[in-house]
Protein backbone atom coordinates (compact mmCIF):
# COMPACT_ATOMS: atom_id res chain seq x y z
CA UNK A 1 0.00 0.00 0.00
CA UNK A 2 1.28 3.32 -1.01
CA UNK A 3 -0.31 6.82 0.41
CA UNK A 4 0.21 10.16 -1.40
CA UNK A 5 -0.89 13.60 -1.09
CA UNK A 6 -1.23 15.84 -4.73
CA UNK A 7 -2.34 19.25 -4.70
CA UNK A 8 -3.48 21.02 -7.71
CA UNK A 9 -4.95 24.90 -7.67
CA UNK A 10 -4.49 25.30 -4.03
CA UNK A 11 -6.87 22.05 -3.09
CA UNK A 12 -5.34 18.91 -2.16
CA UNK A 13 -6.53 15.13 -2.23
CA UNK A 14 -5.12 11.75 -0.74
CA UNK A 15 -4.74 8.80 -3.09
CA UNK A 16 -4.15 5.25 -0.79
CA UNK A 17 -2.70 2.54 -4.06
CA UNK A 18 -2.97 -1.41 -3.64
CA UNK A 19 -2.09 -3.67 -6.20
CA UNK A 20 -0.26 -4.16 -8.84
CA UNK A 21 -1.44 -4.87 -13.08
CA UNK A 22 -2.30 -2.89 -15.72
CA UNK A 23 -5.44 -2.13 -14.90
CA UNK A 24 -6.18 0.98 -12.88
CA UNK A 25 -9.37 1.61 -10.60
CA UNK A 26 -9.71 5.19 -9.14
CA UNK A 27 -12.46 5.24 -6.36
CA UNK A 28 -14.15 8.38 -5.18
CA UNK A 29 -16.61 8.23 -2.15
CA UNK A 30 -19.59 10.29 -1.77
CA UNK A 31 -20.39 12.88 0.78
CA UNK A 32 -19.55 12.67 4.33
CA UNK A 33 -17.20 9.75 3.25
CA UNK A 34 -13.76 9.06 2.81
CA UNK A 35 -11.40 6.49 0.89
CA UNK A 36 -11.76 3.64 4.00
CA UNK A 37 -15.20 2.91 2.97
CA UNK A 38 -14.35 1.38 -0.61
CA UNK A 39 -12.05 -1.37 1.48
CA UNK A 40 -14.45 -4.06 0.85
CA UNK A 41 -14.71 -2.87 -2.66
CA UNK A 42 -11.09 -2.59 -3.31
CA UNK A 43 -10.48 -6.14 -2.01
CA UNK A 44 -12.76 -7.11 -4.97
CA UNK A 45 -11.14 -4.83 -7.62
CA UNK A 46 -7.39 -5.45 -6.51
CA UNK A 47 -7.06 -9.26 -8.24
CA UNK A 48 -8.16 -7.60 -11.74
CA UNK A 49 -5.42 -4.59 -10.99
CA UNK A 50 -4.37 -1.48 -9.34
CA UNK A 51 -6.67 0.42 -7.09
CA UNK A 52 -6.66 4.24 -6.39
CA UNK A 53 -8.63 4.82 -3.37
CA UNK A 54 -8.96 8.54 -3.00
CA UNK A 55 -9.99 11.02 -0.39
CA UNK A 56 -11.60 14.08 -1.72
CA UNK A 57 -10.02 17.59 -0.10
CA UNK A 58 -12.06 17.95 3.37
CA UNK A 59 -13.08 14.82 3.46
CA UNK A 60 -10.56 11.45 5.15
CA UNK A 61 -7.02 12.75 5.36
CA UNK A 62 -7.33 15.23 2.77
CA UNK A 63 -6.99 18.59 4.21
CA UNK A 64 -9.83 21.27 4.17
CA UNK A 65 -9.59 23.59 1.09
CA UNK A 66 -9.40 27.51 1.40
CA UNK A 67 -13.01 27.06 -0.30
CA UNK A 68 -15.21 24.74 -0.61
CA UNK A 69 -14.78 23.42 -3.59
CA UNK A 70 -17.77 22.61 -6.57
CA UNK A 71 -18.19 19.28 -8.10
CA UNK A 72 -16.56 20.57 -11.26
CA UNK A 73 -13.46 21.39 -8.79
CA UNK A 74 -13.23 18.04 -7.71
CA UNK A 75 -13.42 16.43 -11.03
CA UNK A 76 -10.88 18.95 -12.02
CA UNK A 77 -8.29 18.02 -9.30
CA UNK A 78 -8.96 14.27 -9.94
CA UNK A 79 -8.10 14.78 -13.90
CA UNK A 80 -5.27 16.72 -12.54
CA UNK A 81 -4.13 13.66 -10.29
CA UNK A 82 -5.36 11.41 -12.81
CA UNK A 83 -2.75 12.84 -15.86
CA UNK A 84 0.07 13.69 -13.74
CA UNK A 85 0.34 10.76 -11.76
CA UNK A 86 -1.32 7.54 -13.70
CA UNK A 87 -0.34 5.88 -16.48
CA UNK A 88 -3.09 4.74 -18.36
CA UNK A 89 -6.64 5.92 -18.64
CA UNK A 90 -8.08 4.37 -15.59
CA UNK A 91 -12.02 2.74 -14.66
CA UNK A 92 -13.62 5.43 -12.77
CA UNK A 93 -16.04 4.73 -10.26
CA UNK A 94 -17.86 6.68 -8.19
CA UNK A 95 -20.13 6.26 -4.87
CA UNK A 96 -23.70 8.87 -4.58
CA UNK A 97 -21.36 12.47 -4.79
CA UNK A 98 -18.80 10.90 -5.68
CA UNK A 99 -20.77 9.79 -9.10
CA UNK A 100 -21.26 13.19 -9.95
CA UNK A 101 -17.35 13.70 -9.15
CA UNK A 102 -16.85 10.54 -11.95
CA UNK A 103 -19.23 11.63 -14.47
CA UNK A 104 -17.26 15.37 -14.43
CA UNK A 105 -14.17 13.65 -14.73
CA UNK A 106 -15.42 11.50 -17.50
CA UNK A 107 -17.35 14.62 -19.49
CA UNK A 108 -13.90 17.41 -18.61
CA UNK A 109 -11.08 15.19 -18.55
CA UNK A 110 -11.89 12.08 -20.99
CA UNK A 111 -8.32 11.93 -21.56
CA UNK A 112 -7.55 9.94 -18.74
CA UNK A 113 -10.77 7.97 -18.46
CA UNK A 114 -11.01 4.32 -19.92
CA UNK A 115 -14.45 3.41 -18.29
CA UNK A 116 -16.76 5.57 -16.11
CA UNK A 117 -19.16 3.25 -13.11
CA UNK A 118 -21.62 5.15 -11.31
CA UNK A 119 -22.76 3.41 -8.21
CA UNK A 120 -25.81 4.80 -6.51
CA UNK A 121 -25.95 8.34 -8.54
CA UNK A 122 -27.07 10.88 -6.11
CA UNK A 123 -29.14 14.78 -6.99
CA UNK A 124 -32.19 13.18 -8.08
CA UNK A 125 -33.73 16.03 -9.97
CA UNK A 126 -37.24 15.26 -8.49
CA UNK A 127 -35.32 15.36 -4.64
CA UNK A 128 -32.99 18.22 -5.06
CA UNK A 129 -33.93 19.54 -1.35
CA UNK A 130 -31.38 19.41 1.58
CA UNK A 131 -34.09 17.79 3.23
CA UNK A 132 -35.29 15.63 0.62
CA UNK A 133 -32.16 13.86 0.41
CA UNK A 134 -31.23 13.82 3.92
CA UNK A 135 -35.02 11.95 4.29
CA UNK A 136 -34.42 9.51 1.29
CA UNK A 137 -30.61 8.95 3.54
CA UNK A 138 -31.92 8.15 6.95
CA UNK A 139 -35.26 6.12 5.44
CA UNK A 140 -31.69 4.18 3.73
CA UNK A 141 -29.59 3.82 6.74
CA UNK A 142 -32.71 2.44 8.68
CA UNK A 143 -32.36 -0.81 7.15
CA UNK A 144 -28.32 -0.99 6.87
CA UNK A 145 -26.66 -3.26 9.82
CA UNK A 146 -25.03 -1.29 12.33
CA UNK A 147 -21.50 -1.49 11.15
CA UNK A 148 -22.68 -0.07 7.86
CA UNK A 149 -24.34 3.23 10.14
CA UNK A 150 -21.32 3.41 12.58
CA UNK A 151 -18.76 3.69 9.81
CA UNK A 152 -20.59 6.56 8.04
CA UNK A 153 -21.14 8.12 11.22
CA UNK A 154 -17.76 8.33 12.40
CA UNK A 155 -16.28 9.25 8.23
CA UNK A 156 -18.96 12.19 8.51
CA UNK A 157 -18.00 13.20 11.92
CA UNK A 158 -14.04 13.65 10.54
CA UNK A 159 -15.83 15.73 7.23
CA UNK A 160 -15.53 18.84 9.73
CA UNK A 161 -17.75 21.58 10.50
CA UNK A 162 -18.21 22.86 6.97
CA UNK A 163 -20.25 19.71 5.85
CA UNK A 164 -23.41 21.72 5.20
CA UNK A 165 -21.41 24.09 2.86
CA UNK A 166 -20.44 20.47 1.27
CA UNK A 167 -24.34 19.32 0.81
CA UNK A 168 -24.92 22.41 -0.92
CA UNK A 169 -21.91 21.98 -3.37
CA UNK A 170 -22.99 18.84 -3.82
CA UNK A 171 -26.92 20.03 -4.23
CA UNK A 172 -26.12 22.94 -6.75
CA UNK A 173 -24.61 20.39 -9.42
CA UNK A 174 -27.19 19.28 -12.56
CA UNK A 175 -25.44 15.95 -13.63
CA UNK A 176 -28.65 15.78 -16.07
CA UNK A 177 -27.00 18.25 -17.86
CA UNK A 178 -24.13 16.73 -18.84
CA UNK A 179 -25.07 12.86 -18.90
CA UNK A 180 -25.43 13.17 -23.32
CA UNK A 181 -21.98 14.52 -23.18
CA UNK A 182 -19.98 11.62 -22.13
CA UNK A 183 -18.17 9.90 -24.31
CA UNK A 184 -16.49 6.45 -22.38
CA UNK A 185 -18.26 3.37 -21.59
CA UNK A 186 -20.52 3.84 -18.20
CA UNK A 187 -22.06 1.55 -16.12
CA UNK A 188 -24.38 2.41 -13.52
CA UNK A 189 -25.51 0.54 -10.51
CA UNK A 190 -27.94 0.48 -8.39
CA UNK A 191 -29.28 -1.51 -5.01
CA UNK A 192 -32.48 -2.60 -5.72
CA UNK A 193 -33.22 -1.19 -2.47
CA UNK A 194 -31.70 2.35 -2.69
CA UNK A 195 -34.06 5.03 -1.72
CA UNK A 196 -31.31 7.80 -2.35
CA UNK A 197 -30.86 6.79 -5.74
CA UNK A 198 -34.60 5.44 -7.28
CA UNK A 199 -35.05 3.08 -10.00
CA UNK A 200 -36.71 5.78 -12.72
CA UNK A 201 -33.57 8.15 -11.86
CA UNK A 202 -30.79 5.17 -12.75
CA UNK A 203 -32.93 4.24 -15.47
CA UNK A 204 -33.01 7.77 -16.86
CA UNK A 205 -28.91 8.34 -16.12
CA UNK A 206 -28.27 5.00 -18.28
CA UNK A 207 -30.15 6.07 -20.47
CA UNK A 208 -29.22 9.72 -21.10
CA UNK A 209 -25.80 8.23 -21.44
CA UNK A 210 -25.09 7.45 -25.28
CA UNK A 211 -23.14 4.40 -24.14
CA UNK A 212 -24.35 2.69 -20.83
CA UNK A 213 -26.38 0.33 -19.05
CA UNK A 214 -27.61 -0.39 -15.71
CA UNK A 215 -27.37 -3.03 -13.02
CA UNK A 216 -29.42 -3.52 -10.11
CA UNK A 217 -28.33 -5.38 -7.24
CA UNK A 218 -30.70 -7.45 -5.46
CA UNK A 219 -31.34 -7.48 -1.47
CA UNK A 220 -29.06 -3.59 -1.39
CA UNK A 221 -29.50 -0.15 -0.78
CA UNK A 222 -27.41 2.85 -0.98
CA UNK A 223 -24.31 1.51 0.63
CA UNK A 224 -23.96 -1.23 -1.00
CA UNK A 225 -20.33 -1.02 -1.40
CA UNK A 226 -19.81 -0.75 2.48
CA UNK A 227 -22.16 -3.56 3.70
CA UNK A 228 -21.38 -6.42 0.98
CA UNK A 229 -19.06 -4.74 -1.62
CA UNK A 230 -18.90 -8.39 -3.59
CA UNK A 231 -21.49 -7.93 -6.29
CA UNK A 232 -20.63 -4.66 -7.07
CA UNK A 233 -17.05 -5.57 -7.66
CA UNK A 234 -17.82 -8.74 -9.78
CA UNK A 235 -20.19 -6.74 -12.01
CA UNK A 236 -17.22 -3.58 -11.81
CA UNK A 237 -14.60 -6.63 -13.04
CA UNK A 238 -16.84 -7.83 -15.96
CA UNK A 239 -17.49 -4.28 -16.74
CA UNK A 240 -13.72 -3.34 -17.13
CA UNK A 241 -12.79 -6.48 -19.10
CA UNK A 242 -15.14 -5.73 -21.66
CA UNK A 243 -14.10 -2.18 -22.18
């Protein structure tokens, strides 16, 4: 395991590598979150090649920015970290935010994307409210086992005192916007459970998306990376091999 810091227009992120291969897998959690949340996940992933677990600036170790910083900031500072530091064009996946952080990567920096996976796409156009999405969260989290709820609890209690000022970042992007402009593979995927991230909304992200498709994951909700991580990664593997 290797841990790095890379800061690019005064905002800096942490990227934890495992593994070794010519593949490359760049993870980016969602709000709240931080890299140690995809460890399931990258235990699936790292057989298949390397895996770039990444915390977003404010969030994990990553230090807190001057200001926070938009979704298109983020995805600007991952391309950044992405061409200066990786190889190859690598699989990009993203968790709820951290989707949106993926599909800007994918739609700015296409460059350095070979694949783009969108797991549990968050903003829901028809639930755009702070306290729409917060609702559709807890109504999640109320049928998650407790180690799923104690590990988001304690990555949102390290995402500071500026995590409202994050929601609203995260609120004030329109991925529908920019799905038609992507140009990589894309998979999305959903728990068939997930009330953050509802069936018609995946359906109409896969399908706005000139080149994707969408799997649903039986018996999961919006976490579905943190409480069994397994079927995500297999269909993440077959996804990457085929692209």
């Amino acid at each position: 395991m290797h841990v790095e810091e890379f800061t690019h227009a005064g905002a800096t992120l942490v990227a934890e590598r495992r593994g070794s291969g010519r593949g490359v897998f760049l993870l980016i959690h969602g709000i709240g979150m931080g890299r140690s949340v995809f460890s399931g996940l990258t235990e699936g992933l790292i057989g298949t090649g390397r895996v770039i677990a990444v915390d977003l600036p404010g969030y994990g170790d990553a230090p807190e920015p001057a200001r926070i910083l938009t979704i298109e900031r983020m995805a600007d500072l991952v391309g950044a970290y992405l061409r200066a530091e990786v190889d190859r064009p690598a699989v990009v996946v993203g968790h709820s935010m951290g989707a949106q952080v993926a599909l800007e990567v994918a739609v700015r920096h296409p460059d350095v994307v070979q694949a783009l996976v969108m797991l549990g796409p968050s903003t829901d156009p028809t639930a755009r409210s702070a306290r729409a999405q917060l609702w559709r969260l807890v109504k999640d989290l109320a049928v998650e086992k407790p180690r799923v709820i104690l590990r988001g609890a304690r990555e949102y209690v390290r995402a500071g005192p500026r995590l409202r000022g994050k929601y609203r970042a995260m609120l004030a992007h329109r991925p529908e916007v920019v799905l038609d402009r992507v140009t990589v593979p894309t998979l999305v995927i959903r728990g068939e459970n997930d009330v953050v991230s509802p069936h018609a909304w995946c359906v109409r992200v896969a399908d706005d998306i000139p080149d994707a498709r969408l799997v649903e994951i039986r018996g999961h909700g919006h976490e579905t990376m943190i409480r069994d991580a397994a079927p995500a990664a297999r269909a993440i593997v077959e996804f990457s091999l085929e692209n």
